[in-house]
PDB file of N, CA and C in Angstrom:
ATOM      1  N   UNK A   1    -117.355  59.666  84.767  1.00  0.00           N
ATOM      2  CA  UNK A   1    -117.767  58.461  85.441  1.00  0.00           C
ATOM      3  C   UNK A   1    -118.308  58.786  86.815  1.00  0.00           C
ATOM      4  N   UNK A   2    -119.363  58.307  87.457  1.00  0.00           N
ATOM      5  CA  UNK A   2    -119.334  58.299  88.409  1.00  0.00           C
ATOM      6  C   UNK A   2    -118.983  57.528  89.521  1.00  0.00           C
ATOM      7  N   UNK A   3    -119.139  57.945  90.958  1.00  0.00           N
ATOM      8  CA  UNK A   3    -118.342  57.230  91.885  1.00  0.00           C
ATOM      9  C   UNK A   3    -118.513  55.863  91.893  1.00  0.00           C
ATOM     10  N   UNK A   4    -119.975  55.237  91.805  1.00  0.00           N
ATOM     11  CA  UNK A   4    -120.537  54.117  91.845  1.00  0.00           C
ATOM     12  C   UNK A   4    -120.072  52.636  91.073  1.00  0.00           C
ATOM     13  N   UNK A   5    -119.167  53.532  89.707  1.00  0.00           N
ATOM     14  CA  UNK A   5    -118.660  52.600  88.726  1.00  0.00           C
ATOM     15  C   UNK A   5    -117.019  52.456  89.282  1.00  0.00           C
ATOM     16  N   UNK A   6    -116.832  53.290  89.229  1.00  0.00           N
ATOM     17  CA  UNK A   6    -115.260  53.229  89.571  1.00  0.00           C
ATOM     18  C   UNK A   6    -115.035  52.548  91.075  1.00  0.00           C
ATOM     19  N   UNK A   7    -116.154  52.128  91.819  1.00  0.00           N
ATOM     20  CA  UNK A   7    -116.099  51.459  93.442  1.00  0.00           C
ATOM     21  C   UNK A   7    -116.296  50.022  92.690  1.00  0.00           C
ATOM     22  N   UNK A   8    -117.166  50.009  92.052  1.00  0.00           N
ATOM     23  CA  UNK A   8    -117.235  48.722  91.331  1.00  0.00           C
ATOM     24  C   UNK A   8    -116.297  47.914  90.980  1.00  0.00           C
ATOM     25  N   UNK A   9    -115.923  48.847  89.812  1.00  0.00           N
ATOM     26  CA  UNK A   9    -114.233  47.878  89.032  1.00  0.00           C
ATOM     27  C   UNK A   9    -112.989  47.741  89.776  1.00  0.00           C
ATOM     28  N   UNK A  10    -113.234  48.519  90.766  1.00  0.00           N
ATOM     29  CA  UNK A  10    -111.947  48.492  91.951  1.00  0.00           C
ATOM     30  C   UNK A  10    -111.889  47.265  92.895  1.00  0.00           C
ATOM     31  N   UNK A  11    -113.468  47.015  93.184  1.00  0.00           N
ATOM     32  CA  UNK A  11    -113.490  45.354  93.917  1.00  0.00           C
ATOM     33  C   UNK A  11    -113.180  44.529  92.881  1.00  0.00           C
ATOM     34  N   UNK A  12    -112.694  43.687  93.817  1.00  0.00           N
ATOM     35  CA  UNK A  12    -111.805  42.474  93.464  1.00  0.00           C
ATOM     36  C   UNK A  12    -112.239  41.096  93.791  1.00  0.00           C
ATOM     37  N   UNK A  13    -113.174  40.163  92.998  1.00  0.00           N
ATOM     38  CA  UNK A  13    -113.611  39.221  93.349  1.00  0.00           C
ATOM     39  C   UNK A  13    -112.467  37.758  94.004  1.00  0.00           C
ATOM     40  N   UNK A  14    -112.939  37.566  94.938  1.00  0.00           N
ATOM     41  CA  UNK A  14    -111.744  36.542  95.519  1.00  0.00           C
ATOM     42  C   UNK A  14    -112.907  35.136  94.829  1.00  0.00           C
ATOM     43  N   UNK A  15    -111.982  34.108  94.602  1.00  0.00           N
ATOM     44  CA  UNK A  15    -112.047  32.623  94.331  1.00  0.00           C
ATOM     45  C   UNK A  15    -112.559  31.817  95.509  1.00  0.00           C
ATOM     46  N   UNK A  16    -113.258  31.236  96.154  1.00  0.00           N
ATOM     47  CA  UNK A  16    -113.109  30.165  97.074  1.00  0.00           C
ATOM     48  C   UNK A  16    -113.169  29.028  96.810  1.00  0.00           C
ATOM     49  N   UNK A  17    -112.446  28.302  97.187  1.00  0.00           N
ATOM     50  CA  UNK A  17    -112.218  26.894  97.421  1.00  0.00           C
ATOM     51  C   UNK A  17    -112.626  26.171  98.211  1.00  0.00           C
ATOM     52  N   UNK A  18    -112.953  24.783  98.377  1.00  0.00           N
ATOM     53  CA  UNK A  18    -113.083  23.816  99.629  1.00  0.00           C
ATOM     54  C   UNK A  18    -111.364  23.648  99.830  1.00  0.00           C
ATOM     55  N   UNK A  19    -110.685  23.256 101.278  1.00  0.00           N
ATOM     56  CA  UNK A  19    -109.892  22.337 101.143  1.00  0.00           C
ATOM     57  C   UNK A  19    -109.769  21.089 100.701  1.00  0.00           C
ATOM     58  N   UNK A  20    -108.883  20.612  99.616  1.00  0.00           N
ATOM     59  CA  UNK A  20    -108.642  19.259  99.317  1.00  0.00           C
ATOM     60  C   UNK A  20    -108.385  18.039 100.210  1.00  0.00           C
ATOM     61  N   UNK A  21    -109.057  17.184 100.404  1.00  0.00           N
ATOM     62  CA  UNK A  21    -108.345  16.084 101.223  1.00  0.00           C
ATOM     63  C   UNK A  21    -107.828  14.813 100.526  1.00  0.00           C
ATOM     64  N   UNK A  22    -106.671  14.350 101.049  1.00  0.00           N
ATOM     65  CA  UNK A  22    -106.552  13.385 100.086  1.00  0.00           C
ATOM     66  C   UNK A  22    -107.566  12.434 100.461  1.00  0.00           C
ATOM     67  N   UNK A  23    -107.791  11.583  99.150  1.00  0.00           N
ATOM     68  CA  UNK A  23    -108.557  10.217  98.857  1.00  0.00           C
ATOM     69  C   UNK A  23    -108.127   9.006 100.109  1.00  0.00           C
ATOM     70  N   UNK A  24    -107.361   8.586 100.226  1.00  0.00           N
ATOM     71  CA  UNK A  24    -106.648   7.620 100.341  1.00  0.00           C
ATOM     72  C   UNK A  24    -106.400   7.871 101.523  1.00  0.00           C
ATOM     73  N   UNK A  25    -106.421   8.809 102.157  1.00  0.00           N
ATOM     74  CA  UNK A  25    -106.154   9.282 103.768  1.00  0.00           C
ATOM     75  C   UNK A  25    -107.686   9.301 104.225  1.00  0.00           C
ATOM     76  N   UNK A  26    -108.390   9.545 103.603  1.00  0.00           N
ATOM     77  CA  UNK A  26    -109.663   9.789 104.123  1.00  0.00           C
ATOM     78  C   UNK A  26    -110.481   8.079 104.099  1.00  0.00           C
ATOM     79  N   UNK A  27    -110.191   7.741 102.869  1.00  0.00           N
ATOM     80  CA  UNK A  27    -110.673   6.510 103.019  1.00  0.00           C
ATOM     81  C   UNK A  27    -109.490   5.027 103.979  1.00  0.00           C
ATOM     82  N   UNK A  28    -108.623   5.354 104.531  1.00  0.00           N
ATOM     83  CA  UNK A  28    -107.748   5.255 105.142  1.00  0.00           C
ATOM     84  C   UNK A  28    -106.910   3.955 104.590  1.00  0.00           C
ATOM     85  N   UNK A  29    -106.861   3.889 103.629  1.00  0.00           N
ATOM     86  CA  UNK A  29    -106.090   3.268 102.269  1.00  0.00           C
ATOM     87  C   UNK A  29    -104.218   3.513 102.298  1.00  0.00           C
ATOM     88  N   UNK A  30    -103.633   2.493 103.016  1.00  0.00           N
ATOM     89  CA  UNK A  30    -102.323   2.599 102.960  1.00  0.00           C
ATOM     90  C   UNK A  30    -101.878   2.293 102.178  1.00  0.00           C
ATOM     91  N   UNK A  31    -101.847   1.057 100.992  1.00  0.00           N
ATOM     92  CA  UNK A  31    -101.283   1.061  99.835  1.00  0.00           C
ATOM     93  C   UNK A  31    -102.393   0.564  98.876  1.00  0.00           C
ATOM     94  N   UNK A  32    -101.790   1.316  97.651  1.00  0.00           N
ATOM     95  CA  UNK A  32    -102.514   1.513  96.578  1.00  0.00           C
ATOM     96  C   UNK A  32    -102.162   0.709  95.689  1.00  0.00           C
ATOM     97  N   UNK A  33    -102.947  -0.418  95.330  1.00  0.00           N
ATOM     98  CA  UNK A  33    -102.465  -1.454  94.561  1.00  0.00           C
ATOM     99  C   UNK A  33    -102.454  -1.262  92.859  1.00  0.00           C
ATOM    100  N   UNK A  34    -101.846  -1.680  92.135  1.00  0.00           N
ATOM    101  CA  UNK A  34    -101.911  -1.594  90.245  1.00  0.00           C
ATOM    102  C   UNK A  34    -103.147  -2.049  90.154  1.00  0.00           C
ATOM    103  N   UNK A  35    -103.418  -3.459  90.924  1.00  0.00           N
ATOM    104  CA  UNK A  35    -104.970  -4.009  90.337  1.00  0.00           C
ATOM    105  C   UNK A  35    -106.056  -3.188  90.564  1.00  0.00           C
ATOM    106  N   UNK A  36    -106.317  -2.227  91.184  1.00  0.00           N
ATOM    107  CA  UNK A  36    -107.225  -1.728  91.115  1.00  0.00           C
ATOM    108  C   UNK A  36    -107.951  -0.323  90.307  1.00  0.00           C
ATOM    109  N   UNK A  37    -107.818  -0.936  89.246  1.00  0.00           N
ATOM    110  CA  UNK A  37    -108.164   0.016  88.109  1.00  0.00           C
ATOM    111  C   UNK A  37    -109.796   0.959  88.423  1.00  0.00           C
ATOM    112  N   UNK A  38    -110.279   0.578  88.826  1.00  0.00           N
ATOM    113  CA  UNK A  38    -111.288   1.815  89.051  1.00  0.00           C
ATOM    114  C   UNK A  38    -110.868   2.747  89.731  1.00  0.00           C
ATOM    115  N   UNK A  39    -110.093   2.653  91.009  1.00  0.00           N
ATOM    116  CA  UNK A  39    -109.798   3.454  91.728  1.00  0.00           C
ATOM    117  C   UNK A  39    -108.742   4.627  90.958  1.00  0.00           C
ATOM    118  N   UNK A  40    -107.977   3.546  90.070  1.00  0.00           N
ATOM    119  CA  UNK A  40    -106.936   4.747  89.572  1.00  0.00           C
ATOM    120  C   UNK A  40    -107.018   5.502  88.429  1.00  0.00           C
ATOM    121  N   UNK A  41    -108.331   4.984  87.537  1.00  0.00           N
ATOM    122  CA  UNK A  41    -109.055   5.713  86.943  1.00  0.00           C
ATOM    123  C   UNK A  41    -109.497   7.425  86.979  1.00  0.00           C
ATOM    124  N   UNK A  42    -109.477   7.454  88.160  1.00  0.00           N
ATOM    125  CA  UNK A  42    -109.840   8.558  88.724  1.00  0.00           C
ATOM    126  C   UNK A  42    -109.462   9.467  88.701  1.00  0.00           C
ATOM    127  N   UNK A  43    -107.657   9.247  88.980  1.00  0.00           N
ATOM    128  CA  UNK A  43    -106.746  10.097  89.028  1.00  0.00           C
ATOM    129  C   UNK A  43    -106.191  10.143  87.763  1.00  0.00           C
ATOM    130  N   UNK A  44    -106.946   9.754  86.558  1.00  0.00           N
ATOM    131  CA  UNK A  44    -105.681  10.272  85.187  1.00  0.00           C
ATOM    132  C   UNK A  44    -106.971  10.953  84.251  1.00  0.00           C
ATOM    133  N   UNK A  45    -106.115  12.339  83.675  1.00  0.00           N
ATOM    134  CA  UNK A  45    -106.712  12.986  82.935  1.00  0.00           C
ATOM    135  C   UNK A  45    -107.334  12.238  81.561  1.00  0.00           C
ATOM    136  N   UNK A  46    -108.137  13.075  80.964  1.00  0.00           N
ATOM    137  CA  UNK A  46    -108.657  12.441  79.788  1.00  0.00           C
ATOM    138  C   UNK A  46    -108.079  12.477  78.807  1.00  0.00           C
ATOM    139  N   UNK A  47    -106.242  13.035  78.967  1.00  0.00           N
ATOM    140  CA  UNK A  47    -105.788  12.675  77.868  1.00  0.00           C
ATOM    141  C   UNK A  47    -104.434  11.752  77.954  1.00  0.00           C
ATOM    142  N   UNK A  48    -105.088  11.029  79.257  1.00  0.00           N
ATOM    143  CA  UNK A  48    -104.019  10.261  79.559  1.00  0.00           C
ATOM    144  C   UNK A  48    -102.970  10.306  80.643  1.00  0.00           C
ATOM    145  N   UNK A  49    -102.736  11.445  81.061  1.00  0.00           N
ATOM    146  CA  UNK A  49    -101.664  11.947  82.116  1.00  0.00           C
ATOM    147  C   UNK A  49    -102.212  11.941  83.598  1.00  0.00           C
ATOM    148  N   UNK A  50    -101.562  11.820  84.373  1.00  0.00           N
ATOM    149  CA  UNK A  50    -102.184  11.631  85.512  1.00  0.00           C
ATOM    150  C   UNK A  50    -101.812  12.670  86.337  1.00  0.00           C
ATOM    151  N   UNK A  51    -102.909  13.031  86.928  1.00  0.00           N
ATOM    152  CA  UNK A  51    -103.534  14.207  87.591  1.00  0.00           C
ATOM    153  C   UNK A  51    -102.579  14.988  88.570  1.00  0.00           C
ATOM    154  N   UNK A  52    -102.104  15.807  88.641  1.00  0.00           N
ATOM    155  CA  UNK A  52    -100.736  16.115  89.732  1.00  0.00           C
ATOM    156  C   UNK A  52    -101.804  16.608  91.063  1.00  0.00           C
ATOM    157  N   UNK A  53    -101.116  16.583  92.578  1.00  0.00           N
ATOM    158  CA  UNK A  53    -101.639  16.445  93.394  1.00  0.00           C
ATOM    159  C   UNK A  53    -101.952  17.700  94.097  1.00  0.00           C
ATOM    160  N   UNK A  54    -101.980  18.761  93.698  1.00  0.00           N
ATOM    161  CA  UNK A  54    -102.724  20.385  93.404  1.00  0.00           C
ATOM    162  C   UNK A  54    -103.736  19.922  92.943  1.00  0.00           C
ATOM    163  N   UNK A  55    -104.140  19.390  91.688  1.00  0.00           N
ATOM    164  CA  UNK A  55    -105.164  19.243  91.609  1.00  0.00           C
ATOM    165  C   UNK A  55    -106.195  18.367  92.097  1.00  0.00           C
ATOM    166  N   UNK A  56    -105.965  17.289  92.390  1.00  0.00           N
ATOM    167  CA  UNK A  56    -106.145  15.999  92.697  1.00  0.00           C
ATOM    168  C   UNK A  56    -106.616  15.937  94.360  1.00  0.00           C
ATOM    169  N   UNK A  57    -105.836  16.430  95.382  1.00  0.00           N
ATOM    170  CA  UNK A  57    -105.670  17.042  96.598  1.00  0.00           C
ATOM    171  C   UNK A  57    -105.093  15.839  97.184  1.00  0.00           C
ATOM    172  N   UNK A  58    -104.655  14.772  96.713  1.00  0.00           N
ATOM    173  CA  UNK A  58    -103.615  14.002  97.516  1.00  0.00           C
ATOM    174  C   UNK A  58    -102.737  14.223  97.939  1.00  0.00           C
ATOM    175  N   UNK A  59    -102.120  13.556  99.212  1.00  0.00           N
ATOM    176  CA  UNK A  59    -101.137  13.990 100.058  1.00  0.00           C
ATOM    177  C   UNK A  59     -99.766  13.258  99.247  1.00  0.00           C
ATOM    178  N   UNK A  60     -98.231  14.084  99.726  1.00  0.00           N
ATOM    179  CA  UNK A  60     -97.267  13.170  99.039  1.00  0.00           C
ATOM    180  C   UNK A  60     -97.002  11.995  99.024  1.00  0.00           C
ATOM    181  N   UNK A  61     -96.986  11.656 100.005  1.00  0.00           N
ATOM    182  CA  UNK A  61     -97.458  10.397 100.221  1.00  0.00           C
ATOM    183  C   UNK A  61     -97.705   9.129  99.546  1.00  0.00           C
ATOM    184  N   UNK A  62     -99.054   9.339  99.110  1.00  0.00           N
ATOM    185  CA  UNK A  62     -99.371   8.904  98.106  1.00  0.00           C
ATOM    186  C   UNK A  62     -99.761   9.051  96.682  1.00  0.00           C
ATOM    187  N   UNK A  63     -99.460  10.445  96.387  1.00  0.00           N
ATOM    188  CA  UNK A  63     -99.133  10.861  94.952  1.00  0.00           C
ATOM    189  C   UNK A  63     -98.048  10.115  94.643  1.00  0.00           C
ATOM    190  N   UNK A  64     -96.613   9.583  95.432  1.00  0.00           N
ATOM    191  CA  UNK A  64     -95.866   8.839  95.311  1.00  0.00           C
ATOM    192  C   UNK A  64     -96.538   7.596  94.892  1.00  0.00           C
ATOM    193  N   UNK A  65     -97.170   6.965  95.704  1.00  0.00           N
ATOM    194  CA  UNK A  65     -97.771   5.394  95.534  1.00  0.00           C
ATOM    195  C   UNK A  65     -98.682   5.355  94.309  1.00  0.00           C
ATOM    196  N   UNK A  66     -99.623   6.318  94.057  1.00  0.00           N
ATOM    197  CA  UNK A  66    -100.287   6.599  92.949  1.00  0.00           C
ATOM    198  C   UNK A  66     -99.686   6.301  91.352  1.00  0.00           C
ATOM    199  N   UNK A  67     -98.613   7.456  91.358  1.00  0.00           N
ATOM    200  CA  UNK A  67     -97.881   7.435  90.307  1.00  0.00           C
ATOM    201  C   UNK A  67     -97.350   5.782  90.100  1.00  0.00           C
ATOM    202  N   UNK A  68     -96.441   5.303  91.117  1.00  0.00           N
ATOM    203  CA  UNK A  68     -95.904   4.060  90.561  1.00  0.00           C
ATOM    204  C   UNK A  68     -97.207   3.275  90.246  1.00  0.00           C
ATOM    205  N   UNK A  69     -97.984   2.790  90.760  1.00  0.00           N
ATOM    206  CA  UNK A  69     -99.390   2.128  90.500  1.00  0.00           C
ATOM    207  C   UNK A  69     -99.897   2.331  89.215  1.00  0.00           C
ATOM    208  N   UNK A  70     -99.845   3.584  88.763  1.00  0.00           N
ATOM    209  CA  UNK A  70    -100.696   3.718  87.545  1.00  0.00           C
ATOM    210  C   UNK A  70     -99.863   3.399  86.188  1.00  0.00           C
ATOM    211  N   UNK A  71     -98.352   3.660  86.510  1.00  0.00           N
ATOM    212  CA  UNK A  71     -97.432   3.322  86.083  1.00  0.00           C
ATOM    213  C   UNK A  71     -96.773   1.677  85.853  1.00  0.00           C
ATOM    214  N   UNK A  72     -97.119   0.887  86.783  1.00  0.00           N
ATOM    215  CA  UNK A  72     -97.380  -0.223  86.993  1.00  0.00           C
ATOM    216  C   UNK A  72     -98.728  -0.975  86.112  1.00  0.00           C
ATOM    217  N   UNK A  73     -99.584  -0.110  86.238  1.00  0.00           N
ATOM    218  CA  UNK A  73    -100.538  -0.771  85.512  1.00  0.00           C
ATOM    219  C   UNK A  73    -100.752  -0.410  83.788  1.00  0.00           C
ATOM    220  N   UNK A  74    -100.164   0.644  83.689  1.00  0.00           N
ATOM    221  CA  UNK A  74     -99.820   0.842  82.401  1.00  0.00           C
ATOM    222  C   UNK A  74     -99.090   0.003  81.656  1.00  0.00           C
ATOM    223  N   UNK A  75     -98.228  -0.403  82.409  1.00  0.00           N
ATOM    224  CA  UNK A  75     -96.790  -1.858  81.720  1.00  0.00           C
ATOM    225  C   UNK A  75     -97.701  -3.301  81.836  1.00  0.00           C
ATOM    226  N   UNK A  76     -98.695  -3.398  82.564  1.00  0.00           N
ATOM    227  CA  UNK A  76     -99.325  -4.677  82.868  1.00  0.00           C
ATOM    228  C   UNK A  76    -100.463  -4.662  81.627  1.00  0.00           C
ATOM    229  N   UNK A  77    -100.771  -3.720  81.028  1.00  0.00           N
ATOM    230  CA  UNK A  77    -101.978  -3.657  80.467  1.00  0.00           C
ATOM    231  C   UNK A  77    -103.367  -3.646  80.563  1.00  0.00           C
ATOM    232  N   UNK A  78    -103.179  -2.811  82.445  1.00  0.00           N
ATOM    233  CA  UNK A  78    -104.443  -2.538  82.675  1.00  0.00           C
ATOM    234  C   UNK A  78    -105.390  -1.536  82.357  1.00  0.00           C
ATOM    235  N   UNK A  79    -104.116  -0.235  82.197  1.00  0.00           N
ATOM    236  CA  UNK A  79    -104.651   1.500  81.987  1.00  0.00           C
ATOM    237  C   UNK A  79    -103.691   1.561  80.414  1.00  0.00           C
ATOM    238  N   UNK A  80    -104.404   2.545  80.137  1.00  0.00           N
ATOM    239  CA  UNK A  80    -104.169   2.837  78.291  1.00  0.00           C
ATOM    240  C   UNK A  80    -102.977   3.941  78.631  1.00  0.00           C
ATOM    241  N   UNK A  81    -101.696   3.884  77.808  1.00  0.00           N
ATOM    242  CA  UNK A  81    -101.085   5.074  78.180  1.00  0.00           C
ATOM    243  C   UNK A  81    -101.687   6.539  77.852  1.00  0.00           C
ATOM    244  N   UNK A  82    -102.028   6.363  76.941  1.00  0.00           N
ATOM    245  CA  UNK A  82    -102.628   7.978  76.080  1.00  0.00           C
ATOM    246  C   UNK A  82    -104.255   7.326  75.495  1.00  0.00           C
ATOM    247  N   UNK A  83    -104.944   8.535  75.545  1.00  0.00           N
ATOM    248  CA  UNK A  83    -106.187   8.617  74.909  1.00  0.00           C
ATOM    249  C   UNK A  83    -105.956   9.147  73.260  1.00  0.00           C
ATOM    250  N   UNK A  84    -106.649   7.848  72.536  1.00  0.00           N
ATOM    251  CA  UNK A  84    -106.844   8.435  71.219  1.00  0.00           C
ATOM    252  C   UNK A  84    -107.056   9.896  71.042  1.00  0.00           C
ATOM    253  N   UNK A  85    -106.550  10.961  70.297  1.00  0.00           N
ATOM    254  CA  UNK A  85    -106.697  12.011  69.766  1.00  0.00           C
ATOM    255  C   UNK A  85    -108.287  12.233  68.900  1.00  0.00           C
ATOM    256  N   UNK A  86    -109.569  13.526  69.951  1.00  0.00           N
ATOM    257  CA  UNK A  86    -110.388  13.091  69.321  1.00  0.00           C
ATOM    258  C   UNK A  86    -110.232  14.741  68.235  1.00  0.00           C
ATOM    259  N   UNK A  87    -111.380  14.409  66.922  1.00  0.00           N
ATOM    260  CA  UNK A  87    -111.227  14.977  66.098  1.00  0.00           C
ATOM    261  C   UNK A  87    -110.817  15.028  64.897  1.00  0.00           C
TER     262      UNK A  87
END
């Protein structure tokens, strides 16, 4: 092998990221209501589960308020609990 390959496979590509900001802090949104189903749309995966706040970049805060809300609107019959199984 020569040197050129083995300098190669030895670097190590790093990942970058933006920092996350939360939603709701930025748009300066203190409570997060059940009725507002577009907004909480947002935050639940496509198979139903809602988005944990690593991914999401919400603060605890309101990953707290989030969860009950979407949870709230799930019992009201605003948000679907689970997405049909496609396939």
């Amino acid at each position: 092998m020569s040197n050129t390959q083995t300098n190669h496979r030895s670097q190590k590509k790093y990942y970058f990221s933006r920092k996350k900001y939360c939603f709701f802090c930025k748009e300066r949104i203190k409570l997060i209501d059940y009725k507002d189903v577009k907004i909480l749309e947002n935050f639940i995966l496509d198979t139903g589960k809602i988005q944990p706040a690593r991914v999401s970049g919400t603060c605890s805060y309101h990953q707290k308020q989030l969860t009950k809300a979407i949870k709230r609107a799930r019992h009201m019959g605003l948000l679907k609990f689970v997405e049909p199984r496609r396939g």
